[in-house]
C-alpha atoms as a PDB file:
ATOM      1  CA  UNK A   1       0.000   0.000   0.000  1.00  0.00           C
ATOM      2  CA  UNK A   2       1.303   3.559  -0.245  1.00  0.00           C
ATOM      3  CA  UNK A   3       2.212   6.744   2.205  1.00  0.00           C
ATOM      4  CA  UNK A   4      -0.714   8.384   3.397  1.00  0.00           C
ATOM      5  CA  UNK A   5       0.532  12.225   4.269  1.00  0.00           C
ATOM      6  CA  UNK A   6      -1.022  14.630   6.616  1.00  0.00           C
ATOM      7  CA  UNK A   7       0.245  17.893   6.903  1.00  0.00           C
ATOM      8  CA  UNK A   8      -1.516  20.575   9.250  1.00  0.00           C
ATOM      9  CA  UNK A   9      -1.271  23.985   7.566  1.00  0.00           C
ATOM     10  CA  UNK A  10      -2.518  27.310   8.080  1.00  0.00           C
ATOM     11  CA  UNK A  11      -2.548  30.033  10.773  1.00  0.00           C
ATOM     12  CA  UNK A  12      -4.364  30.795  14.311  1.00  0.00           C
ATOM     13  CA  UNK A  13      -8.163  30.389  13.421  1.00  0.00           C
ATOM     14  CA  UNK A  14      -7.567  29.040  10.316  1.00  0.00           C
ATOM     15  CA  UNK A  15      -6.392  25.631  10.600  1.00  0.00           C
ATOM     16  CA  UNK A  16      -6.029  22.862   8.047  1.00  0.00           C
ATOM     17  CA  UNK A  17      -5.354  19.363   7.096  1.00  0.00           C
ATOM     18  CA  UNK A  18      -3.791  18.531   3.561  1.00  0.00           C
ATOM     19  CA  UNK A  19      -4.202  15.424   2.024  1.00  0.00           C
ATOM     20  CA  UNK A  20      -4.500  14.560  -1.325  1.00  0.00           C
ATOM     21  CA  UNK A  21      -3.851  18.149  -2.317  1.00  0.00           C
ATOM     22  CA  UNK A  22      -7.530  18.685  -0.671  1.00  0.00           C
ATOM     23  CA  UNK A  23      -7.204  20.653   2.802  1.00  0.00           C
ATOM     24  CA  UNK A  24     -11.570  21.066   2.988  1.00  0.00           C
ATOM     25  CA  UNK A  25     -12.046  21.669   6.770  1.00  0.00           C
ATOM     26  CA  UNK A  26     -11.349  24.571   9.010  1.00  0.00           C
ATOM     27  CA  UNK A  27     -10.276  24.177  12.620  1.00  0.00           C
ATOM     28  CA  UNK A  28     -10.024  26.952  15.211  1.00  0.00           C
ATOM     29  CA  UNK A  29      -6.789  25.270  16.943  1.00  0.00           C
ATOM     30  CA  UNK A  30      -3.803  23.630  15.522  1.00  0.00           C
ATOM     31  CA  UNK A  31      -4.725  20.870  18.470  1.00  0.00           C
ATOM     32  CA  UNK A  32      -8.046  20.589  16.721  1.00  0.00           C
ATOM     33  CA  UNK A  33      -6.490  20.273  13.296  1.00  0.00           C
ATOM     34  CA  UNK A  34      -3.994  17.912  14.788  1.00  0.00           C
ATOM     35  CA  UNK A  35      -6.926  15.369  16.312  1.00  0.00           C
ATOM     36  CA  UNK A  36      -8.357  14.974  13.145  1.00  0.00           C
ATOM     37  CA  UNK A  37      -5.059  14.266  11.405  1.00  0.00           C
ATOM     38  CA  UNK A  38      -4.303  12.079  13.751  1.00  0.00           C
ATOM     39  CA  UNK A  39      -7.615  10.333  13.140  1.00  0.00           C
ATOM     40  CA  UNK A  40      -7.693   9.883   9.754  1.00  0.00           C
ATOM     41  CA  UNK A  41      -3.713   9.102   9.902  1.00  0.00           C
ATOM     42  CA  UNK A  42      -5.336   5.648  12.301  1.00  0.00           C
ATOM     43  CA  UNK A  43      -7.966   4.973   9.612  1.00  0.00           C
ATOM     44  CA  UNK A  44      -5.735   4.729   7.076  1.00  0.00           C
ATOM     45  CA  UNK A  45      -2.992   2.556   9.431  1.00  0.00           C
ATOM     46  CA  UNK A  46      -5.979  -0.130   9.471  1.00  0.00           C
ATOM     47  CA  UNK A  47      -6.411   0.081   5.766  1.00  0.00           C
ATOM     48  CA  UNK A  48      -3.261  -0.885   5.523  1.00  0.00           C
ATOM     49  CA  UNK A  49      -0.908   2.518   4.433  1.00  0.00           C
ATOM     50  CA  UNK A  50       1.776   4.043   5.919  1.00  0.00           C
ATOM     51  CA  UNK A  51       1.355   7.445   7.472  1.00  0.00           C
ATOM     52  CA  UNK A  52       2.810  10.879   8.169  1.00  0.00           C
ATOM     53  CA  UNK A  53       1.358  13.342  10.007  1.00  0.00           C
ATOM     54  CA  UNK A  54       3.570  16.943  10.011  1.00  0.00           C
ATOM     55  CA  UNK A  55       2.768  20.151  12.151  1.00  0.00           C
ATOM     56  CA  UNK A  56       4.380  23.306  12.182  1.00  0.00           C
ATOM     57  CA  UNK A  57       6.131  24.059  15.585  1.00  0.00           C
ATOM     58  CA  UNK A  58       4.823  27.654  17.563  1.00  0.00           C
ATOM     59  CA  UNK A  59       8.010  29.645  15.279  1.00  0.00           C
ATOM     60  CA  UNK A  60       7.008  28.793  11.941  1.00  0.00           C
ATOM     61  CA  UNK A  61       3.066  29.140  12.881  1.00  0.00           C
ATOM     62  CA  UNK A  62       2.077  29.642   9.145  1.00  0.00           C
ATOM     63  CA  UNK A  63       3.781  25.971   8.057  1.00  0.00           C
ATOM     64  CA  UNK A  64       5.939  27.841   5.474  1.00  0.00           C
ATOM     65  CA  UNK A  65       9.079  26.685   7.178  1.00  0.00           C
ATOM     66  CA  UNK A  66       7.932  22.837   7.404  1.00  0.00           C
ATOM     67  CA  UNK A  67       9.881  20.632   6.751  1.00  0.00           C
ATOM     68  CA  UNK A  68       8.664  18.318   3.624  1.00  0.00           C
ATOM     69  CA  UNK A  69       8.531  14.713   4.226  1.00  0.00           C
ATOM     70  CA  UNK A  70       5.748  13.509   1.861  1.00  0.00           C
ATOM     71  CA  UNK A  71       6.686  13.242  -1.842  1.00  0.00           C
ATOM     72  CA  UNK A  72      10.326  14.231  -1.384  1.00  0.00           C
END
């Protein structure tokens, strides 16, 4: 099976999960975005993919800085 990436994005208010090139839902909190990474990161463990899930640390706060693990 392949790499399932998860990569919370955005800025305070604003949060995001990409996947897919998709990044649909809003979250208040980069702890909200981060549950529902981490959520979809588990359904996609059972299914049988390998996961990443990537957040920006409190300096880089708009993800620009991230460090790119998925696809490179």
């Amino acid at each position: 099976m392949s790499l399932a990436c998860y990569e919370i994005i955005g800025r305070d208010g604003e949060w995001r999960v990409s996947h897919d090139g998709k990044a649909d839902n809003a979250y208040e909190t980069i702890e909200a975005a981060f549950g529902a990474a981490v959520a979809a990161a588990s359904l996609a463990l059972r299914q049988g993919h390998a996961v990443s899930v990537t957040a920006p640390n409190r300096s880089t706060a708009t993800g620009a800085a991230n460090v790119e693990y998925c696809g490179t």
